[in-house]
Protein backbone atom coordinates (compact mmCIF):
# COMPACT_ATOMS: atom_id res chain seq x y z
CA UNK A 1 86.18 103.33 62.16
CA UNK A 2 85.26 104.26 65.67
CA UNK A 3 87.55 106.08 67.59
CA UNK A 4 88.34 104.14 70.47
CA UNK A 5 90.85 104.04 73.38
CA UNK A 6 92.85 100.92 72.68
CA UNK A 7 95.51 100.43 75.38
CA UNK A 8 98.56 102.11 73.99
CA UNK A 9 102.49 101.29 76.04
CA UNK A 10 102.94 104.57 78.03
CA UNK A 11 99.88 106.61 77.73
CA UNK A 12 97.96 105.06 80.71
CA UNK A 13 98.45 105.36 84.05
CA UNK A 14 101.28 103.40 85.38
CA UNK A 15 103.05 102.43 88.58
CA UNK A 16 105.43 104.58 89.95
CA UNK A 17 108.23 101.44 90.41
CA UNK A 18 107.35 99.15 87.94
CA UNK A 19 106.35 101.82 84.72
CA UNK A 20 103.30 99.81 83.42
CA UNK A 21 99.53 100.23 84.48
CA UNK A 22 98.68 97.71 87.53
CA UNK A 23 94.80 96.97 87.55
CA UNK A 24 92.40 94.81 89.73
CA UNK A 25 90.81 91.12 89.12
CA UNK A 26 87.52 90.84 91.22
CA UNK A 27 84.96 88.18 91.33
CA UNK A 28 82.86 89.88 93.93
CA UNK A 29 84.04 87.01 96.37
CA UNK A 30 81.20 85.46 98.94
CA UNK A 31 83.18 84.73 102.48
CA UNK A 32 81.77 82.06 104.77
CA UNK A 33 79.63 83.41 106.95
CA UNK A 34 79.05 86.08 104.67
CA UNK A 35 76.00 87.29 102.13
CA UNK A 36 76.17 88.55 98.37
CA UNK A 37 74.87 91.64 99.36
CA UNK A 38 77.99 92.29 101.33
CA UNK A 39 80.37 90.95 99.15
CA UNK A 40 78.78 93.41 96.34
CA UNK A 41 79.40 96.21 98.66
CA UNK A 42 82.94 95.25 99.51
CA UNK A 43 83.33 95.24 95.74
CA UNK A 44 82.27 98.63 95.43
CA UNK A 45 84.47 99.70 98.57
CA UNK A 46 87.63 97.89 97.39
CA UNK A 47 87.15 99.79 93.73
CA UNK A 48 86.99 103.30 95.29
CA UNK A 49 89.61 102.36 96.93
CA UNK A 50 91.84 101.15 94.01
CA UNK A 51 90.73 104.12 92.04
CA UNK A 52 92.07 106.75 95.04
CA UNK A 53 95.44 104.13 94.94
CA UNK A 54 95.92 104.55 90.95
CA UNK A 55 94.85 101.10 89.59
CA UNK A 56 93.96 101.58 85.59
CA UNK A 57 90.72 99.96 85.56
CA UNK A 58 88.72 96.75 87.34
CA UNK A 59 87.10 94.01 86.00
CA UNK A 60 85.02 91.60 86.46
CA UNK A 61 84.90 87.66 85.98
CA UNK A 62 81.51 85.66 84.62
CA UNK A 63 81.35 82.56 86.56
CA UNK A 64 78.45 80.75 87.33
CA UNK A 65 77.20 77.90 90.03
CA UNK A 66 80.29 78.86 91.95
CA UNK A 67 78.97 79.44 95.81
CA UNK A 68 82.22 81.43 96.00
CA UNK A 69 81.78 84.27 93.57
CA UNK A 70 78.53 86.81 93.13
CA UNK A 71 79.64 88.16 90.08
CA UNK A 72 78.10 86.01 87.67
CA UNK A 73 75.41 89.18 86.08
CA UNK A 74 78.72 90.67 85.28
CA UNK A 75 77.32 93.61 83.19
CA UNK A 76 74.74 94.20 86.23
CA UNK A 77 77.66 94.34 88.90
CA UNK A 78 79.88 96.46 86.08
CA UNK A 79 77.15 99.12 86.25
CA UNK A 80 77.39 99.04 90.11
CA UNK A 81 81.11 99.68 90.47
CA UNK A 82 81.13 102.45 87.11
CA UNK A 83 78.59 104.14 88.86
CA UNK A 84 80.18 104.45 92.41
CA UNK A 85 83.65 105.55 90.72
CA UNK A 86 84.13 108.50 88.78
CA UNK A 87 87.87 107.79 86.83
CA UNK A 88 89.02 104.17 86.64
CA UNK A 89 87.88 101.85 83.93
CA UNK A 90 85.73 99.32 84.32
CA UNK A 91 84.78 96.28 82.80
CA UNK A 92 84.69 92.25 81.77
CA UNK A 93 87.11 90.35 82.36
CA UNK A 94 85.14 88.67 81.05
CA UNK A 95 82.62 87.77 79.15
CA UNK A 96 82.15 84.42 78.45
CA UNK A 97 80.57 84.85 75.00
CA UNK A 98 79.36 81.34 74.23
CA UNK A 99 76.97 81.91 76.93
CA UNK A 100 75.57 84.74 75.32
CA UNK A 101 74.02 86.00 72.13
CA UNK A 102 76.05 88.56 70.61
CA UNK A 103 73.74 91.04 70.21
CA UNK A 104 72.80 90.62 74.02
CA UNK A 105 76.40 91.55 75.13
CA UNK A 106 76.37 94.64 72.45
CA UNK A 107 73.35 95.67 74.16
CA UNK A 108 74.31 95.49 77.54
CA UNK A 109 77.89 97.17 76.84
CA UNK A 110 76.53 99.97 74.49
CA UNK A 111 74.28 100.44 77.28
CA UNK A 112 77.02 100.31 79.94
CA UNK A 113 79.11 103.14 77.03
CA UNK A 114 75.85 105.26 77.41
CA UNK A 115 76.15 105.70 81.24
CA UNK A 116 79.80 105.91 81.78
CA UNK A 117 81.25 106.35 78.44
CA UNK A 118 85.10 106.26 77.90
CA UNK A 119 85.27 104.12 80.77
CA UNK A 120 83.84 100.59 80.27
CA UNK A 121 86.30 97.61 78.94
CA UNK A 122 84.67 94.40 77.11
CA UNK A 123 87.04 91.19 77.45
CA UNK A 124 85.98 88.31 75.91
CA UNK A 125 85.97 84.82 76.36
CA UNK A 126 85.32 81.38 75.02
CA UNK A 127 85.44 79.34 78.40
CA UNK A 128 81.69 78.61 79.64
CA UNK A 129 82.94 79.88 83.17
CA UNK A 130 81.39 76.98 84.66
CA UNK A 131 80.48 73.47 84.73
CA UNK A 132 79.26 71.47 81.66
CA UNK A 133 75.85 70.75 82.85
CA UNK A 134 74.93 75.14 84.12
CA UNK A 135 76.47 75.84 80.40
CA UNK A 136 73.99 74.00 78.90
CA UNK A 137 71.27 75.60 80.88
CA UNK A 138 72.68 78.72 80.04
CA UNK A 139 73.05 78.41 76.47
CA UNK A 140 69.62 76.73 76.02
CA UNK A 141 68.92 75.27 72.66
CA UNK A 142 71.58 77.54 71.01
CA UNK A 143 73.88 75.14 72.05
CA UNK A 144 76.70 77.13 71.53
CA UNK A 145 80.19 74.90 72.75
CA UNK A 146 83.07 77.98 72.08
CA UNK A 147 84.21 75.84 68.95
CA UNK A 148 82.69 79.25 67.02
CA UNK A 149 83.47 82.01 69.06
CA UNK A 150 85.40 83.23 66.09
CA UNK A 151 82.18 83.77 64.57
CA UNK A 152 80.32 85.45 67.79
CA UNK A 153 83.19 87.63 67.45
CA UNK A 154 83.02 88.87 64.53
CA UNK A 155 78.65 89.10 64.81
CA UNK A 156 79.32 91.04 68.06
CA UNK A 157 82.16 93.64 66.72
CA UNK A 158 79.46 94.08 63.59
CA UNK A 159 76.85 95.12 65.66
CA UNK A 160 78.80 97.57 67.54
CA UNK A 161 80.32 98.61 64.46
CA UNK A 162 77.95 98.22 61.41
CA UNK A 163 80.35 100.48 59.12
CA UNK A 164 83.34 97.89 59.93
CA UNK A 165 81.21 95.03 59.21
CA UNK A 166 81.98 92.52 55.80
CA UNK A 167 78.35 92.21 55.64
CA UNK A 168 75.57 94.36 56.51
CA UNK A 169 73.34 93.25 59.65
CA UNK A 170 69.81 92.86 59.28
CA UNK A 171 69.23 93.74 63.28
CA UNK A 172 70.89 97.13 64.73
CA UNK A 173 71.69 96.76 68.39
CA UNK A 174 70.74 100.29 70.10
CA UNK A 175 72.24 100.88 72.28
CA UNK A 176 75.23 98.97 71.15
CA UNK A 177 75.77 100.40 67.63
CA UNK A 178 78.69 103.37 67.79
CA UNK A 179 79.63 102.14 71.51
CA UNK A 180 83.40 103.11 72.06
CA UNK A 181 84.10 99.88 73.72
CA UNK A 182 87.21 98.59 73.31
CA UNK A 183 87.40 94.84 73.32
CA UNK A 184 90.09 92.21 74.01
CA UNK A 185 90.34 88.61 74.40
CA UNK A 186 90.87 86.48 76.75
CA UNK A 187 92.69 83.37 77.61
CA UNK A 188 94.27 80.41 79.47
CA UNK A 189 95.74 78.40 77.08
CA UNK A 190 96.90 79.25 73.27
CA UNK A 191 93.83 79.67 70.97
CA UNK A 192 92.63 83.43 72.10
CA UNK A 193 96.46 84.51 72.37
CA UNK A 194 96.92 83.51 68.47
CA UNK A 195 93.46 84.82 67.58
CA UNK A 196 94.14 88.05 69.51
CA UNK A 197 97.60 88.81 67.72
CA UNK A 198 95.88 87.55 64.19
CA UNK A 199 92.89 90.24 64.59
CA UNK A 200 95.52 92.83 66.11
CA UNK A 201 93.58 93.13 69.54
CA UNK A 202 94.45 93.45 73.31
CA UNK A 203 95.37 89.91 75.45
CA UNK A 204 94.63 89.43 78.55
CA UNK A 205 96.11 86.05 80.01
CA UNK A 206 94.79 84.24 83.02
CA UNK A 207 97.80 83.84 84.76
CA UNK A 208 96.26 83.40 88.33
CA UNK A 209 94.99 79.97 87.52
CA UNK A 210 97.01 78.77 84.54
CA UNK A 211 100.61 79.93 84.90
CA UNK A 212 102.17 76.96 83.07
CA UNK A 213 100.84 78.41 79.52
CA UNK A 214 101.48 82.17 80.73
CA UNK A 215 105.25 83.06 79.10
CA UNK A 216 104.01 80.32 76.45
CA UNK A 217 100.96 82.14 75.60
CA UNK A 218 102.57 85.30 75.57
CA UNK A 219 105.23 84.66 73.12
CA UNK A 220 103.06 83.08 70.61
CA UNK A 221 100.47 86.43 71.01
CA UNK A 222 103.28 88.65 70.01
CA UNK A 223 104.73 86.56 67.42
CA UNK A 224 101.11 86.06 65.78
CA UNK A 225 100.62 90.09 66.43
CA UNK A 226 99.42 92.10 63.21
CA UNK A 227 98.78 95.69 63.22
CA UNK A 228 95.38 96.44 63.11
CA UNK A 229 93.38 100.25 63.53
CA UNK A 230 93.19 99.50 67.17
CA UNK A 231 96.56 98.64 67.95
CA UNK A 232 100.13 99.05 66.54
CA UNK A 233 101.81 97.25 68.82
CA UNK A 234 100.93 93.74 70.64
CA UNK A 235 99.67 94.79 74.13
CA UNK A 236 99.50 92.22 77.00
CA UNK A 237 98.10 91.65 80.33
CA UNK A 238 98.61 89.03 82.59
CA UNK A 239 96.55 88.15 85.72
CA UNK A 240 98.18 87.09 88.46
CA UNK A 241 97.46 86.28 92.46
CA UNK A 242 98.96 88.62 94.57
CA UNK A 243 98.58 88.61 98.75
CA UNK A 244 100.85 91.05 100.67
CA UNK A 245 101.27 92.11 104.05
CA UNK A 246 103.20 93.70 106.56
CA UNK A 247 105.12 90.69 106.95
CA UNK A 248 106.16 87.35 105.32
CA UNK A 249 104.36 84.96 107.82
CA UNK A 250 100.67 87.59 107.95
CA UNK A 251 101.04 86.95 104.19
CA UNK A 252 101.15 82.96 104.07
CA UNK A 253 98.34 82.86 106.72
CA UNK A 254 96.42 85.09 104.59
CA UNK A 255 97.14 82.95 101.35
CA UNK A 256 95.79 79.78 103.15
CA UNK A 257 91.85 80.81 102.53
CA UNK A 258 93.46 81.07 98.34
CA UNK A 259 94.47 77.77 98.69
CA UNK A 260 91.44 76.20 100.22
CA UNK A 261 89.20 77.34 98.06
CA UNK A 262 91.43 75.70 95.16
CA UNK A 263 91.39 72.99 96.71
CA UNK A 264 87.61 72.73 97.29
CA UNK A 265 87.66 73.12 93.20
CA UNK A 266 90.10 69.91 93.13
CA UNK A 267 88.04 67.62 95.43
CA UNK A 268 84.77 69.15 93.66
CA UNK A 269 83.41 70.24 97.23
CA UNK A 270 82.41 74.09 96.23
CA UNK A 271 81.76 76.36 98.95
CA UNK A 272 82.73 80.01 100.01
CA UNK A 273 86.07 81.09 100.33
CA UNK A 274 87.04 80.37 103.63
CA UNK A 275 88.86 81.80 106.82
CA UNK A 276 92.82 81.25 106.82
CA UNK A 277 93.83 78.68 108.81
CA UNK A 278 97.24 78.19 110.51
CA UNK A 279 98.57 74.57 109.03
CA UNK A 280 97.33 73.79 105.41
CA UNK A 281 99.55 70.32 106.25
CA UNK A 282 96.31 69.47 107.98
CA UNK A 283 94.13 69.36 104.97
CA UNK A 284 95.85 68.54 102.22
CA UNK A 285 97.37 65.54 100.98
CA UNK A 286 100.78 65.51 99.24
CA UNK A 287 99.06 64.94 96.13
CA UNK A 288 96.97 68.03 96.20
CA UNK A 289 99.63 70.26 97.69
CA UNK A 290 101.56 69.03 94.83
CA UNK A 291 98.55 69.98 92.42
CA UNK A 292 97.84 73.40 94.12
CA UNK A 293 101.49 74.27 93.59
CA UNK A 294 100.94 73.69 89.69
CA UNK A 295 97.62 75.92 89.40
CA UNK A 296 98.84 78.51 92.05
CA UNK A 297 102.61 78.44 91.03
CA UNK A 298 102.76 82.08 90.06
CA UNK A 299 101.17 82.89 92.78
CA UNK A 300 102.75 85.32 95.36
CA UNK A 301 102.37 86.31 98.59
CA UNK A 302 104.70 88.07 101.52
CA UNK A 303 105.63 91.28 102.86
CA UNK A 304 106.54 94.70 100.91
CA UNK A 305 110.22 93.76 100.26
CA UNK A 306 109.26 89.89 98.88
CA UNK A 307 106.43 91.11 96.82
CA UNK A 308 108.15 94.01 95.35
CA UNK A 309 111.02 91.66 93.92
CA UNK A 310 108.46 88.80 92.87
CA UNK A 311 106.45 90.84 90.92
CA UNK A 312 110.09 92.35 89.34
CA UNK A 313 110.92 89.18 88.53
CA UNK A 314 107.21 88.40 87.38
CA UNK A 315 106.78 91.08 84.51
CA UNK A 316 110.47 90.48 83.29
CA UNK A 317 109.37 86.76 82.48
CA UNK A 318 106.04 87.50 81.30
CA UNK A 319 106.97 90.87 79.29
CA UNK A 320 103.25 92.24 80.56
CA UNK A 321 102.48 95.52 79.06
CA UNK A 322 99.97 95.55 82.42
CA UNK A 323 99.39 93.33 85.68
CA UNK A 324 96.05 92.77 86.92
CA UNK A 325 95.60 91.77 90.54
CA UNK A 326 93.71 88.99 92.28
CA UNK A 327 93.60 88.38 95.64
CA UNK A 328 91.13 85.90 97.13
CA UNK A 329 91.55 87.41 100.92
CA UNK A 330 88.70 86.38 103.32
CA UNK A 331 89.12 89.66 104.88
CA UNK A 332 88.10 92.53 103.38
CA UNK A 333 90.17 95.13 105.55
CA UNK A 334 92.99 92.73 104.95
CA UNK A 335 92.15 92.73 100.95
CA UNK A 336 92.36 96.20 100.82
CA UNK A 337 95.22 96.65 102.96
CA UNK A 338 97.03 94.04 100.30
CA UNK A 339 96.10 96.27 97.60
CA UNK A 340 97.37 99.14 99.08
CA UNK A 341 100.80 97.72 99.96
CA UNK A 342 100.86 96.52 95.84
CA UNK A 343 100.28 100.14 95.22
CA UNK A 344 103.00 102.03 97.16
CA UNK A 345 105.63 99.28 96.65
């Protein structure tokens, strides 16, 4: 068995308030007015940053055809940020394995192992991270619909470890093969929660864009939990949106560019994440303020005092073992001032 650093409760870095490791959520976000080129570089700024703050590790989303996000060669832009930090853990999160063959993503990670080893994270998913119509362009004639990412699974974990395998593999991925990359799963709704428990592996839970299933999702990860040789214990991370401030009203304002963008997704007009505005009664009808509030309910933004005692209240109800920050923030001083404030709370 390969030795490994599986997340274990109280041996990584936590924060100093809360007691469990906080970590970043980045999708490399393209402003308006802005070009990928910057946004990669802000990416790289705002992890140096996080790593001088104390944030465990940062990862990175797959999406694709999304005018909003430049993180869609996520092992490309993984390699940029491992290679400008020097402590922090980086990685996926995630990976949106249907898209992929197996022994692709065991390349690129073992790969990613070589140049930064005991430092890279693989989280997995089934979601295409996309529309319908780009997933079948990515996915070719494979064809590949997540209904088997069970199987993917267990192909990719072979290749990276042939010795843990049920059956030998005929092709060796090098690099890949011996990689200590520790892998969870990932999720918005039940089916990776009761997979991750059943194979005894790391959850991460997409809180920032499907809080109604987050507690949910949760519960039925720890009750379906089995100890495996990479973890003892069930060990949970939620994602969650998080925009703070030096005050209350900065904070909303701030939000506003969060909320556009989500509602761009909801009226199918794509486009890059926007500047605040002032009134979001202007834009939105009561319908979609009403449907915003259900995808962005767990949400939170506001100054030091009213994000400190949200996010209490936030890991009591969620029983996170780790919070992972996202913050779509048109800004990028005002990004990293947010993450800052999360950081000394």
């Amino acid at each position: 068995m390969l030795a490994i650093a599986y997340p274990k409760k109280g041996q990584d870095k936590s924060h100093a308030s809360y007691h469990i490791p906080f970590s970043v959520l980045d999708v490399a976000p393209i402003v308006k007015g802005g070009t990928i080129s910057q946004s990669l570089r802000n990416s790289l700024e705002l992890a140096q940053h996080a790593e001088r703050l104390g944030y465990h590790r940062y990862w990175l989303a797959e999406h694709h055809n999304a005018q909003s996000i430049a993180s869609s060669a996520t092992s490309v832009v993984i390699g940029h940020v491992a290679a400008g930090t020097t402590t922090m853990r980086v990685g996926a999160g995630g990976i949106m394995l249907p898209n992929h063959a197996p022994l692709v993503i065991a390349e690129q990670f073992g790969t990613l192992d070589a140049l930064f080893p005991g430092r890279i994270d693989l989280g997995l998913g089934r979601a295409p991270g996309t529309d319908q119509l780009t997933a079948s362009a990515l996915r070719g004639v494979r064809g590949t619909n997540g209904g088997n990412f069970p199987e993917q699974l267990e192909q990719l974990r072979a290749y990276l470890d042939p010795a843990g395998a049920e059956v030998a593999m005929p092709v060796r991925a090098i690099p890949g093969e011996g990689a200590a990359v520790p892998i969870w799963l990932l999720g918005s709704s039940d089916f990776s929660a009761r997979l991750a428990g059943e194979l005894g592996l790391p959850f991460a839970f997409a809180g920032h864009f499907s809080p109604t299933f987050t507690v949910p999702a949760m519960q039925l990860y720890r009750n379906s939990f089995k100890p495996s040789a990479f973890l003892d214990d069930p060990y949970g991370m939620v994602a969650v949106n998080v925009v703070a401030a030096d005050t209350d009203e900065e904070a909303a304002y701030l939000a506003t560019s969060m909320q556009q963008l989500f509602l761009s997704f909801i009226r199918n007009t794509p486009g890059p994440l926007p500047p605040p505005v002032r009134n979001m009664d202007e834009l939105w009808t009561e319908s979609e303020k009403i449907a915003l509030q259900n995808q962005l309910g767990s949400a939170i933004a506001g100054s030091p005092d009213t994000v400190r005692e949200k996010l209490r209240s936030y890991i009591e109800a969620t029983g996170a073992n780790e919070i992972m920050v996202a913050a779509h923030i048109y800004d990028h001083q005002a990004r990293m001032r947010s993450y800052e404030i999360i950081a000394g709370l």
